[in-house]
C-alpha atoms as a PDB file:
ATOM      1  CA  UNK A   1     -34.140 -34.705 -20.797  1.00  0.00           C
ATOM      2  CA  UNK A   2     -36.009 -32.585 -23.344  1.00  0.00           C
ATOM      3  CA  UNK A   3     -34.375 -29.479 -24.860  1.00  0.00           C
ATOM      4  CA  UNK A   4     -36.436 -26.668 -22.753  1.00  0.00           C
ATOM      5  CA  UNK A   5     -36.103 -28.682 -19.392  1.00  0.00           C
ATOM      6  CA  UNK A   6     -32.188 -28.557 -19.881  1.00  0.00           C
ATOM      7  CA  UNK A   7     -32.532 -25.312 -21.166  1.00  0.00           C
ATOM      8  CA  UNK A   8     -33.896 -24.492 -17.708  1.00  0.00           C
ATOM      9  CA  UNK A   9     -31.461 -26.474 -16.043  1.00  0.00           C
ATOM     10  CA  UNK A  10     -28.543 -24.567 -17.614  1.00  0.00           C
ATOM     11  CA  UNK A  11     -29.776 -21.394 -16.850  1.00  0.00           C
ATOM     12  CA  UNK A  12     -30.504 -22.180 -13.285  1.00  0.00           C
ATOM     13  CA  UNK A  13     -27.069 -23.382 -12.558  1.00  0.00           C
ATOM     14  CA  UNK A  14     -25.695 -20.284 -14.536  1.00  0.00           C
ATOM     15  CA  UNK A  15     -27.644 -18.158 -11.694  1.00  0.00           C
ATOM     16  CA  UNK A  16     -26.965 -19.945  -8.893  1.00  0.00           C
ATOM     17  CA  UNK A  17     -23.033 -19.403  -9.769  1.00  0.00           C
ATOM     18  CA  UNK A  18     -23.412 -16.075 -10.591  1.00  0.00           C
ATOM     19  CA  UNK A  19     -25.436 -15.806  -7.385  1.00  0.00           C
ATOM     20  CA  UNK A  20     -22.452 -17.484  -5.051  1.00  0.00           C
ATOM     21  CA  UNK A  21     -19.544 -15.490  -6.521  1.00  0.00           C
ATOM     22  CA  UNK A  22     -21.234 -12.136  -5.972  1.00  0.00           C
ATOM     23  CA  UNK A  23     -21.850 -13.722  -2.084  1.00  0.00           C
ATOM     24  CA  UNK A  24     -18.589 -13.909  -2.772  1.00  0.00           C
ATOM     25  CA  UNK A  25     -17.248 -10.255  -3.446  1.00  0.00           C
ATOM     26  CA  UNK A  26     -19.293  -9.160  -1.369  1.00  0.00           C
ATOM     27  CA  UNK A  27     -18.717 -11.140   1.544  1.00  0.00           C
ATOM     28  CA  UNK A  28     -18.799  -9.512   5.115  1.00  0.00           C
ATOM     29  CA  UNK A  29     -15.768  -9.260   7.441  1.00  0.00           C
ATOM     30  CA  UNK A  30     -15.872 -10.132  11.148  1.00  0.00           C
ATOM     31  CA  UNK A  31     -15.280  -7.010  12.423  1.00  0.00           C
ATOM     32  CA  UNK A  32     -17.174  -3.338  11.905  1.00  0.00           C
ATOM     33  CA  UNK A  33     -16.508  -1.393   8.554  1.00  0.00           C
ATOM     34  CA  UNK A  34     -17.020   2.669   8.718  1.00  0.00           C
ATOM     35  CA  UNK A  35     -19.302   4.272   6.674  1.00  0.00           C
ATOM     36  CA  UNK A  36     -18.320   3.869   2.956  1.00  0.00           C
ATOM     37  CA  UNK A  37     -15.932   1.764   2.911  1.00  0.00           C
ATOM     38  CA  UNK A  38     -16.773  -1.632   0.788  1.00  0.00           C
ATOM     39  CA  UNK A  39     -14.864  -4.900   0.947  1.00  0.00           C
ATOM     40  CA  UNK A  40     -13.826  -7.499  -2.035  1.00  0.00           C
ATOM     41  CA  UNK A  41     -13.172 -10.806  -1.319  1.00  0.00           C
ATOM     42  CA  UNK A  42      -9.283 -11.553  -2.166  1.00  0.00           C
ATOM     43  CA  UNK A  43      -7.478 -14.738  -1.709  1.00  0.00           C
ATOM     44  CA  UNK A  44     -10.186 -15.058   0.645  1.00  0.00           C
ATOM     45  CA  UNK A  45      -9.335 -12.031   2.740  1.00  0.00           C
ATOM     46  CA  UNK A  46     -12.311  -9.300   2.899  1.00  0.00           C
ATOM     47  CA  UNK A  47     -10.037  -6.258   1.181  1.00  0.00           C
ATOM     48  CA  UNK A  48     -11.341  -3.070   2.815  1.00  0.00           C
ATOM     49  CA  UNK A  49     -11.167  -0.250   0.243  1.00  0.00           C
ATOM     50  CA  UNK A  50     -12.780   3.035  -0.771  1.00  0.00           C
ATOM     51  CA  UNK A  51     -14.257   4.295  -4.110  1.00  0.00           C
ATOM     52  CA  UNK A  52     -14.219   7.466  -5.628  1.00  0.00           C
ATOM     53  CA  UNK A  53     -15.028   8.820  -9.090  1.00  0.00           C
ATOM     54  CA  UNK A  54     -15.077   7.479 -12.437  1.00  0.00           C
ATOM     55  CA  UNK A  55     -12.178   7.465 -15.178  1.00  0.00           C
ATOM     56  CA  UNK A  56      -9.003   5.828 -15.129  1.00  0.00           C
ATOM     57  CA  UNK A  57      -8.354   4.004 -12.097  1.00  0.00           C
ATOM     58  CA  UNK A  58      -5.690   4.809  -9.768  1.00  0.00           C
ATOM     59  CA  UNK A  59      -5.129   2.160  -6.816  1.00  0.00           C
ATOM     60  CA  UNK A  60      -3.439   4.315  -4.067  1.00  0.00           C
ATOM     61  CA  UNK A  61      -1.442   1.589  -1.665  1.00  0.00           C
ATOM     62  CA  UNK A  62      -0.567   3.245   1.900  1.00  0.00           C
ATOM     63  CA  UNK A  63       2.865   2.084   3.764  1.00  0.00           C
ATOM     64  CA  UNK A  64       3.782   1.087   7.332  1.00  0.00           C
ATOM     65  CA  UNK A  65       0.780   1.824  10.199  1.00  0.00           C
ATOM     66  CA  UNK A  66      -1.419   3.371   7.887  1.00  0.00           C
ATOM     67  CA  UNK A  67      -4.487   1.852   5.840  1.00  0.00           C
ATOM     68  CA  UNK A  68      -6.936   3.588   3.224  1.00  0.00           C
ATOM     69  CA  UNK A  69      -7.479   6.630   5.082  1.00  0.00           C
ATOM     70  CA  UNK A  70      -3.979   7.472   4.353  1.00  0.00           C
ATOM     71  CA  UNK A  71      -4.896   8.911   1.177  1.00  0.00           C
ATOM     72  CA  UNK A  72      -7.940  11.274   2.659  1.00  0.00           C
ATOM     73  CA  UNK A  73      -6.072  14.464   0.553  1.00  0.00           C
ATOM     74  CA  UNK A  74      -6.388  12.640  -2.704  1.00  0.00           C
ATOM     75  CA  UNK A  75      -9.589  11.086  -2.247  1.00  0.00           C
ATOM     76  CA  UNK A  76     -10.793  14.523  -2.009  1.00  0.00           C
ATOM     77  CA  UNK A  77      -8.794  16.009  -4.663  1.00  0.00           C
ATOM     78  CA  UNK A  78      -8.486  13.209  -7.592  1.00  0.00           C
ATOM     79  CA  UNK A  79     -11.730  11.857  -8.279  1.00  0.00           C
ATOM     80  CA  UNK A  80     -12.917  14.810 -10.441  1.00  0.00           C
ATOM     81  CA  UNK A  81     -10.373  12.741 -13.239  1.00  0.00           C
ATOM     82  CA  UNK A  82      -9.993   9.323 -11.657  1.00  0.00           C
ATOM     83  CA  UNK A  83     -11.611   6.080 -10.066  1.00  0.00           C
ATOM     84  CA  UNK A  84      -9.662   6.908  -6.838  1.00  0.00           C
ATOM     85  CA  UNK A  85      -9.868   3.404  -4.708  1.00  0.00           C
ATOM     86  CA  UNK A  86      -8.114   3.530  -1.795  1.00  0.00           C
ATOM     87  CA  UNK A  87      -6.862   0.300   0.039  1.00  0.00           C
ATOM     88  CA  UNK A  88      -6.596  -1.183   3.210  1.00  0.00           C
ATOM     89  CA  UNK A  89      -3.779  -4.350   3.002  1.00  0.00           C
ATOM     90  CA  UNK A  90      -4.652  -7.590   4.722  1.00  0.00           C
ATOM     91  CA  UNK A  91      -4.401  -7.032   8.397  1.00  0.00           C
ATOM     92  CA  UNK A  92      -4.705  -3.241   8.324  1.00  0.00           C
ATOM     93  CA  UNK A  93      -7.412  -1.251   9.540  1.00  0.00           C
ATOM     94  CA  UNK A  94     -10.507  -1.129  10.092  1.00  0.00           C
ATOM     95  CA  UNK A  95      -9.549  -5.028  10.821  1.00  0.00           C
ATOM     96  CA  UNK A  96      -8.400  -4.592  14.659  1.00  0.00           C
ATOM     97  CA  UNK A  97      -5.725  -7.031  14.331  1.00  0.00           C
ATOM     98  CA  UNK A  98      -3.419  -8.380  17.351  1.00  0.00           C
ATOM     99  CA  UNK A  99      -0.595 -10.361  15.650  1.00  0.00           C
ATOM    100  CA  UNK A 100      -2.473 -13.434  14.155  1.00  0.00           C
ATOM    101  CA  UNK A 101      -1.784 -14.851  10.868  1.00  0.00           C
ATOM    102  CA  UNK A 102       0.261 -14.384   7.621  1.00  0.00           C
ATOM    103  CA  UNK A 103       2.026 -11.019   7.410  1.00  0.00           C
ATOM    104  CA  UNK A 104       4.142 -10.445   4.662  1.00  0.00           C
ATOM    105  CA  UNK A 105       5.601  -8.267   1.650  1.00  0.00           C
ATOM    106  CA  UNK A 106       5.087 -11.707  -0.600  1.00  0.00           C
ATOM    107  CA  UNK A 107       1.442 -11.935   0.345  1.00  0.00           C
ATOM    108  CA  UNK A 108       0.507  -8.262  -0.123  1.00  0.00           C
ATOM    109  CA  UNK A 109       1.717  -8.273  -3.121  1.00  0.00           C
ATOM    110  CA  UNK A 110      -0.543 -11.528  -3.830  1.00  0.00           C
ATOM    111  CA  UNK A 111      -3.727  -9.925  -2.357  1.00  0.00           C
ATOM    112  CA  UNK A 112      -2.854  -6.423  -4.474  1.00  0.00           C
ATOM    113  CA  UNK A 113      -2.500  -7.976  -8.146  1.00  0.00           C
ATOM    114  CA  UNK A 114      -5.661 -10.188  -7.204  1.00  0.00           C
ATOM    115  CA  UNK A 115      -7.917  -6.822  -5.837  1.00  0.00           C
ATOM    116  CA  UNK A 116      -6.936  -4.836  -9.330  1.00  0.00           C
ATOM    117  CA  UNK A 117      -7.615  -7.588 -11.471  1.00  0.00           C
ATOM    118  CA  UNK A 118     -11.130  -8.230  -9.531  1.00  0.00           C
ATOM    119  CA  UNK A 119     -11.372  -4.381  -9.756  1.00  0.00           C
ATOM    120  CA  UNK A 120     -11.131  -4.857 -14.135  1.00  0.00           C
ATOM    121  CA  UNK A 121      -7.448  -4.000 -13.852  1.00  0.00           C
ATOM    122  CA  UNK A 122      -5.310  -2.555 -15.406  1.00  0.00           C
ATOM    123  CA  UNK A 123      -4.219   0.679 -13.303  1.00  0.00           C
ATOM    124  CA  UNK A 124      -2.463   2.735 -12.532  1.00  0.00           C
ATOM    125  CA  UNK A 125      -0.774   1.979  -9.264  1.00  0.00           C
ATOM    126  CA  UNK A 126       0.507   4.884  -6.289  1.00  0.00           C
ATOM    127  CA  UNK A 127       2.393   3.351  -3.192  1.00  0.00           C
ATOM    128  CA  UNK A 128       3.869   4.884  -0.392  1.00  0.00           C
ATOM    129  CA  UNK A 129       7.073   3.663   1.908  1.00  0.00           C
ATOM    130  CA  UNK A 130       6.218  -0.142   2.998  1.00  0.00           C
ATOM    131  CA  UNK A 131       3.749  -0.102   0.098  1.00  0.00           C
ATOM    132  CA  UNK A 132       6.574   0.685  -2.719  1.00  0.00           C
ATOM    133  CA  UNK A 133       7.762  -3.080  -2.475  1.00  0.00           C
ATOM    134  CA  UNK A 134       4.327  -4.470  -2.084  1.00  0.00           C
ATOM    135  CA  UNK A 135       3.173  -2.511  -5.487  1.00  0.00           C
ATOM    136  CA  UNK A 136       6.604  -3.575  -7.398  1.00  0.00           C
ATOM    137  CA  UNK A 137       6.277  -7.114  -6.680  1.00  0.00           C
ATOM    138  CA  UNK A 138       3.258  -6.864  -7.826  1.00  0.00           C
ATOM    139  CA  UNK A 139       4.214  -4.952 -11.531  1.00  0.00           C
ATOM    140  CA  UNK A 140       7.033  -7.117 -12.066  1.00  0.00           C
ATOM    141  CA  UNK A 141       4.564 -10.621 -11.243  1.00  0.00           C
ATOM    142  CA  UNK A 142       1.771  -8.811 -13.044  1.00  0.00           C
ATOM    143  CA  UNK A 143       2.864  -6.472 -15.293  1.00  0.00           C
ATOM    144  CA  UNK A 144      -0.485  -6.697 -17.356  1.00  0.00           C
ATOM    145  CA  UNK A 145      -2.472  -5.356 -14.281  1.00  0.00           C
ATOM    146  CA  UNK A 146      -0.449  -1.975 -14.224  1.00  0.00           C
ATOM    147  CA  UNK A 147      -0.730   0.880 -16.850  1.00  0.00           C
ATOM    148  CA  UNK A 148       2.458   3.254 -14.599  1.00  0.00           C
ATOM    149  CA  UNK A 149       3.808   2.720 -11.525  1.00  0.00           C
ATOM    150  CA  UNK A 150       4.420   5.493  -8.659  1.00  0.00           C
ATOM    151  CA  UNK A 151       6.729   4.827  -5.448  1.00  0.00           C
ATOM    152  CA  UNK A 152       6.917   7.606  -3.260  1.00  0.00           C
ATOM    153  CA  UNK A 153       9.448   6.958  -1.066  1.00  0.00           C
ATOM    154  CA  UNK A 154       9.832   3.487  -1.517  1.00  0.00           C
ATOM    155  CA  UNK A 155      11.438   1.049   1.476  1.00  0.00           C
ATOM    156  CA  UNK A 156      13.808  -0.305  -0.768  1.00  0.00           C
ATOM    157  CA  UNK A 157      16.398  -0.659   1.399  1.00  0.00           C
ATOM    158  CA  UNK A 158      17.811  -4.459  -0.075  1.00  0.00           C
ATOM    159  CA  UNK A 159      19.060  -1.821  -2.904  1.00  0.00           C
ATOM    160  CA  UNK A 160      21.653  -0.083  -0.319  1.00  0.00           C
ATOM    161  CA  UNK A 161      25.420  -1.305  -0.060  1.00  0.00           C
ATOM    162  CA  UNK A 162      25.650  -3.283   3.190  1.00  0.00           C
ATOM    163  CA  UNK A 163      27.334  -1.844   5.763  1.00  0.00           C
ATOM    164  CA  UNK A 164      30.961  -1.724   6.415  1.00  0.00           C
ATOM    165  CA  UNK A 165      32.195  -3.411   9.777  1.00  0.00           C
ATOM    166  CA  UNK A 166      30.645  -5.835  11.183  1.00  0.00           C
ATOM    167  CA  UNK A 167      27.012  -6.701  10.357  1.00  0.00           C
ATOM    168  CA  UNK A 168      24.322  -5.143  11.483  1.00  0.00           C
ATOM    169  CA  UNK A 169      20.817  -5.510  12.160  1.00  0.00           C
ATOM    170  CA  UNK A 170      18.068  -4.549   9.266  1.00  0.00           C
ATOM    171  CA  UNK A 171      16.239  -1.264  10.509  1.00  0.00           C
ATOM    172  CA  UNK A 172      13.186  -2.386  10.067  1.00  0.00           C
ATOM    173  CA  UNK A 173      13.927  -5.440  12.402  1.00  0.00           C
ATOM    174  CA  UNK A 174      15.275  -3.213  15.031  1.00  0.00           C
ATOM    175  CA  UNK A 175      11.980  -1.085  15.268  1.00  0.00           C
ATOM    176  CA  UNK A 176       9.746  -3.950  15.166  1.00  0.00           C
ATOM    177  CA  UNK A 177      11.618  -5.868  18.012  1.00  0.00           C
ATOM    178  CA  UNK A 178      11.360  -2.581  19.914  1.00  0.00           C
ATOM    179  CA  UNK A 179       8.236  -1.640  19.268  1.00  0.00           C
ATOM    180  CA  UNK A 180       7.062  -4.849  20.240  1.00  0.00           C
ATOM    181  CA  UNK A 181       8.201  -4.364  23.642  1.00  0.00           C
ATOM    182  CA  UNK A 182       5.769  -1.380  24.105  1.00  0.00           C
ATOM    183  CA  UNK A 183       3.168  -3.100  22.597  1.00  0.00           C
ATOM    184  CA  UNK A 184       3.099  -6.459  24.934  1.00  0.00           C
ATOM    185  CA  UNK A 185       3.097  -4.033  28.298  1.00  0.00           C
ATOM    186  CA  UNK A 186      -0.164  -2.466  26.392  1.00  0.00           C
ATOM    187  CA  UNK A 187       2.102   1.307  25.801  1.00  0.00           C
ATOM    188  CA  UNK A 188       0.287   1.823  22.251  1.00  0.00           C
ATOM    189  CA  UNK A 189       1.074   4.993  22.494  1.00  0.00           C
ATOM    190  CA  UNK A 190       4.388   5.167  23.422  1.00  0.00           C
ATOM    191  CA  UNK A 191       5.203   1.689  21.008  1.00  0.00           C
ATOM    192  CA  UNK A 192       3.957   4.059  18.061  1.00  0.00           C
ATOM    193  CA  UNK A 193       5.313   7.265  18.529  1.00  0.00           C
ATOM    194  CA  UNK A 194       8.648   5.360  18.945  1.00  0.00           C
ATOM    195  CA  UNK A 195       8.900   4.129  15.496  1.00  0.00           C
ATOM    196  CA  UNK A 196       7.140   6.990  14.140  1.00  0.00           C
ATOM    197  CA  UNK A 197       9.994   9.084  15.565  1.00  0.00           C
ATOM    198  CA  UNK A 198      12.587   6.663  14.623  1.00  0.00           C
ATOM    199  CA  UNK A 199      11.564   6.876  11.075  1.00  0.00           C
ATOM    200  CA  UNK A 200      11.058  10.504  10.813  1.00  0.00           C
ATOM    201  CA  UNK A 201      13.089  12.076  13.324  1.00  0.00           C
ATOM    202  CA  UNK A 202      12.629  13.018  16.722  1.00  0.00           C
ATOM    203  CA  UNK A 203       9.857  15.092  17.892  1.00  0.00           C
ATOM    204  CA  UNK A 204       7.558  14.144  14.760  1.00  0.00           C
ATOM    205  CA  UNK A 205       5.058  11.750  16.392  1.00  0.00           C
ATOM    206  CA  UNK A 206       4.345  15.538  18.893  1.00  0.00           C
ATOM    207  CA  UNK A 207       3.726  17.312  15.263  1.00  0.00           C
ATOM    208  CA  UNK A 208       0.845  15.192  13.599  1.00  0.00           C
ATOM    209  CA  UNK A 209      -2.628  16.311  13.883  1.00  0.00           C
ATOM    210  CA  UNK A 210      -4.255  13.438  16.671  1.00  0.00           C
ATOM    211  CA  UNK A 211      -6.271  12.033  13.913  1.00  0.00           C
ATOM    212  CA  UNK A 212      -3.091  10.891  11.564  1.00  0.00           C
ATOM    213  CA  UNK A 213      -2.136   9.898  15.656  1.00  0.00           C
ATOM    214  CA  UNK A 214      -5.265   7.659  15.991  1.00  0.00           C
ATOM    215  CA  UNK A 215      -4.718   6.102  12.895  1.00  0.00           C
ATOM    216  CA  UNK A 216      -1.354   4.956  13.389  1.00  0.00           C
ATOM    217  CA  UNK A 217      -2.869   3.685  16.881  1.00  0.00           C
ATOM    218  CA  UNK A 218      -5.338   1.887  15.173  1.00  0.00           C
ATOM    219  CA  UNK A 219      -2.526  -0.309  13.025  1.00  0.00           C
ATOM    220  CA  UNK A 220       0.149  -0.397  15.960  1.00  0.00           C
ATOM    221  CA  UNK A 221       0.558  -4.250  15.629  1.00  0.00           C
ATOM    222  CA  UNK A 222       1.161  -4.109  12.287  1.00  0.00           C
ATOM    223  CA  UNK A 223       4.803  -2.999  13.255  1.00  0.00           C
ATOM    224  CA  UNK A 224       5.328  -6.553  14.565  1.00  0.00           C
ATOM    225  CA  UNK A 225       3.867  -8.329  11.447  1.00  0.00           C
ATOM    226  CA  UNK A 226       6.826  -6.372   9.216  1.00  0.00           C
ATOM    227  CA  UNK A 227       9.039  -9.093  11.168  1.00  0.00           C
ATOM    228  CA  UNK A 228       7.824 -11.491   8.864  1.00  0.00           C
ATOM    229  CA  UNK A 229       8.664  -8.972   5.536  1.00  0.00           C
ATOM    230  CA  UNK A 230      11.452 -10.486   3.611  1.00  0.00           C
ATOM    231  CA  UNK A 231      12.140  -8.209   0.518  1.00  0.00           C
ATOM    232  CA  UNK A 232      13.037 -10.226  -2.475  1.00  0.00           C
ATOM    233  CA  UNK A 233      12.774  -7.284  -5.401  1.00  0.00           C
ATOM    234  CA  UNK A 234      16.074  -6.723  -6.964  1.00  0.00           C
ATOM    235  CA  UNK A 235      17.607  -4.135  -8.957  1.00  0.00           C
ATOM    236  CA  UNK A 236      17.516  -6.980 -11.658  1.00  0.00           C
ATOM    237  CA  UNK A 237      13.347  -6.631 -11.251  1.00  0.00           C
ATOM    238  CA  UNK A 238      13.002  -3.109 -11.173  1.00  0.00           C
ATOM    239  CA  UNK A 239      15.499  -2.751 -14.409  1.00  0.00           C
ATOM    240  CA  UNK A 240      12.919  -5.260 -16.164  1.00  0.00           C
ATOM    241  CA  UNK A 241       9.943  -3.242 -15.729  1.00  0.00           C
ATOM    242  CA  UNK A 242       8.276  -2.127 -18.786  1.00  0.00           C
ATOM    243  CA  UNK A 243       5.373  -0.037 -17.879  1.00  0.00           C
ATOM    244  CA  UNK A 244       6.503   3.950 -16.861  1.00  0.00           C
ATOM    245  CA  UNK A 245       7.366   4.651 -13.509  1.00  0.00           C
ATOM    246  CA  UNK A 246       7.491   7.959 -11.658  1.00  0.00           C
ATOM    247  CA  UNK A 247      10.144   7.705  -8.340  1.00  0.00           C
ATOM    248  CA  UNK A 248       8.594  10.702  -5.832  1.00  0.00           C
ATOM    249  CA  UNK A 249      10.727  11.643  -2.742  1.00  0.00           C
ATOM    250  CA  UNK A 250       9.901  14.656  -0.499  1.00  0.00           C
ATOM    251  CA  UNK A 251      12.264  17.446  -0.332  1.00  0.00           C
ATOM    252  CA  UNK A 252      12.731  16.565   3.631  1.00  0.00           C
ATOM    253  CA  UNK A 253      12.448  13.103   3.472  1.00  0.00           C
ATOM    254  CA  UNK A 254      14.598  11.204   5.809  1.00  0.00           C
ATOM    255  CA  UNK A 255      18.035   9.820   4.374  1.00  0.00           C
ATOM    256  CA  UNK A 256      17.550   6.406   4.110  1.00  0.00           C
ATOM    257  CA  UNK A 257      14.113   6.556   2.234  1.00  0.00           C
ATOM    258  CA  UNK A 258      16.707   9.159  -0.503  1.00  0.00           C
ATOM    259  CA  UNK A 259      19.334   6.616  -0.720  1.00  0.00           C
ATOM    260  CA  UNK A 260      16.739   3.983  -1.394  1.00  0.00           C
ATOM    261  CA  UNK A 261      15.094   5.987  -4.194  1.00  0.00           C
ATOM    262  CA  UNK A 262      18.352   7.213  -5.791  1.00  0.00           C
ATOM    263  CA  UNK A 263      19.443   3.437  -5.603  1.00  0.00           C
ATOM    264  CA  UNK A 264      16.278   2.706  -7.754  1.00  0.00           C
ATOM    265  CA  UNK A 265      16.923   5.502 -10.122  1.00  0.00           C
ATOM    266  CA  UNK A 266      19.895   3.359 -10.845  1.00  0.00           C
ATOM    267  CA  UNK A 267      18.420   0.385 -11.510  1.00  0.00           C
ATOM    268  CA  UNK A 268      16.000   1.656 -13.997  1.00  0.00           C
ATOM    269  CA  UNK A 269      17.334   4.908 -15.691  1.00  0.00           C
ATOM    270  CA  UNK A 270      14.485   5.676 -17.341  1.00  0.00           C
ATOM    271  CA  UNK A 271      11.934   6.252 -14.821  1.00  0.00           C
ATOM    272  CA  UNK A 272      11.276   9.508 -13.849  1.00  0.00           C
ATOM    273  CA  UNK A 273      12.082  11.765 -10.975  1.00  0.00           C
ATOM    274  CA  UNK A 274      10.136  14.675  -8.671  1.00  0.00           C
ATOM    275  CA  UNK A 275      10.665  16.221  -5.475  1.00  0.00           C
ATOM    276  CA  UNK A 276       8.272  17.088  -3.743  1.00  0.00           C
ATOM    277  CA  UNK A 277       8.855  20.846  -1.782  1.00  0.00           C
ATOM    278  CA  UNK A 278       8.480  21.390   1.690  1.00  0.00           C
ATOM    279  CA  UNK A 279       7.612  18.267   2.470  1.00  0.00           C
ATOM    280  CA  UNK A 280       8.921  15.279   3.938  1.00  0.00           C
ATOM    281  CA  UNK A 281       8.351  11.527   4.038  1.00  0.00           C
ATOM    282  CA  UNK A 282       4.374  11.740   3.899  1.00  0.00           C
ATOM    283  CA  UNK A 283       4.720  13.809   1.245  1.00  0.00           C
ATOM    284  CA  UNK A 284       1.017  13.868   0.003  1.00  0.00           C
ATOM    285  CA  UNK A 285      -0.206  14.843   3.275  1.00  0.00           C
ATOM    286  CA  UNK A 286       2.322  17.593   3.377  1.00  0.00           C
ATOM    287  CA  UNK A 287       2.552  19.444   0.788  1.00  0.00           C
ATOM    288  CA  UNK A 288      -0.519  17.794  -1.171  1.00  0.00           C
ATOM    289  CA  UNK A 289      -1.339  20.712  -4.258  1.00  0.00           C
ATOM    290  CA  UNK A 290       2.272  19.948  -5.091  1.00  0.00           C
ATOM    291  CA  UNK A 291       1.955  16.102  -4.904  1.00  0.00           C
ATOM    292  CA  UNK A 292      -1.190  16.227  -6.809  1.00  0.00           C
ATOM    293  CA  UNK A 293      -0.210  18.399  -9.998  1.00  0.00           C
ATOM    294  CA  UNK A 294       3.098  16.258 -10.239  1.00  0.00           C
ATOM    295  CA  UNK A 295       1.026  12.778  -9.889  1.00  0.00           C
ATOM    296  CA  UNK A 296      -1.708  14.323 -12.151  1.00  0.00           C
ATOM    297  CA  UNK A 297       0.807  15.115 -14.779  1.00  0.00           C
ATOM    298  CA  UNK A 298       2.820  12.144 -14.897  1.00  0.00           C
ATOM    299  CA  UNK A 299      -0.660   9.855 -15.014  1.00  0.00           C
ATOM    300  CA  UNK A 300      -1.651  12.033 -17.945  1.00  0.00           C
ATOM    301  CA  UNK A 301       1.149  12.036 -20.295  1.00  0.00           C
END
């Protein structure tokens, strides 16, 4: 084969590569997406996210029966002096899943070190509740991908002393096994404002707006998949972090989500503490001009 022939060759293949991995990322899901949100193919899962801004990138992870829309105060607020993106984990919204397939702390974290690294990582990296675990794993696995690490709240409950007495069953166990009840008699309503309310106290499922309500709808049977979370982050992992981390805990959060935190201050001395004022566990969506200026500031020092 003579030199320009192979030259063509070369360059052909080189396209048609480039061609199928951008086929690739920007593969379609099998189910509707809302206006503006994107997808990026990860671990061959179509990612749902949303984009905002330019700077520094933040990744904002939600928790437990929430998705990207979560973060709707931020991704108004932030991307004046960030690339806000906003995820959906696998399973979440606007994927209307049932119960099918992998669900699991070990595999979020997976699919979140592989979307920031396909995103140019590194980043910095915000999680909420269920999320705090997912985005830890994923520092201490991938430290390279983040720049500082936020947990609001995190569900770090393997930290906490056991129980004394006689043994009893993981929280997060008991309100999946009960919420499942509601959900396979088709009560999505009343499935969802039972753990809500479990979580947060009674009466707080009445108190949300009905479009933080729809939302949580619109991941009830991801409940169910947390029976399949195992947590496996120790206070041996979080001591061996190396990038700066920020612990955030709202001035009302509920008990368990304090101990948790304080546990984690423990483990890792150094990291830094706020409170967030008149606000409990969803914190950002609470009090949000507080939550900003004290993310803002620590992502800035």
């Amino acid at each position: 084969m003579n030199k320009p022939l192979r030259r063509s060759c070369l360059i052909s293949a080189f396209a048609s590569i480039a061609f199928l991995g951008g086929c690739q990322t920007a593969q379609k899901p099998s189910w509707d997406l809302p206006s503006g949100v994107k997808t990026l193919s990860v671990n061959g899962y179509p990612m749902a996210h949303v984009e905002r801004g330019s700077g520094p990138t933040v990744v904002l992870v939600h928790g437990a029966i929430n998705d990207y829309r979560y973060w709707t105060p931020q991704l108004e607020s932030l991307p004046s002096r960030f690339r806000v993106v906003s995820v959906s984990l696998r399973h979440y919204y606007p994927e209307p899943w049932k119960g099918e397939g992998e669900f699991s702390l070990k595999l979020h974290s997976e699919d979140l070190a592989a979307f920031i690294e396909h995103l140019g990582g590194p980043a910095y990296l915000v999680a909420h509740s269920r999320g705090g675990p997912v985005a830890l794993a994923t520092a201490h696995s991938r430290p390279d991908l983040v720049r500082k690490l936020v947990l609001m709240d995190p569900a770090l409950f393997a930290l906490l002393p056991a129980p004394s007495g006689a043994p009893t069953e993981d929280p997060r166990i008991r309100r999946a096994k009960a919420t499942e009840v509601y959900l396979k008699r088709g009560d999505i309503e009343g499935g969802v404002q039972y753990f809500f309310d479990d979580v947060n106290g009674s009466g707080a499922w009445s108190r949300l707006p009905e479009a933080q309500r729809r939302v949580r709808r619109e991941n009830a049977w991801t409940i169910v998949g947390q029976l399949g979370d195992v947590e496996t982050v120790t206070c041996a992992d979080i001591g061996r972090l190396k990038m700066p981390v920020l612990l955030m805990a709202g001035e009302q959060s509920p008990p368990l989500f304090k101990n948790a935190g304080a546990a984690a201050r423990k483990c890792l001395p150094s990291a830094g503490s706020v409170t967030i004022p008149k606000a409990g566990h969803q914190m950002n969506q609470l009090n949000p001009a507080a939550f900003d200026a004290a993310l803002v500031k620590f992502l800035s020092e």
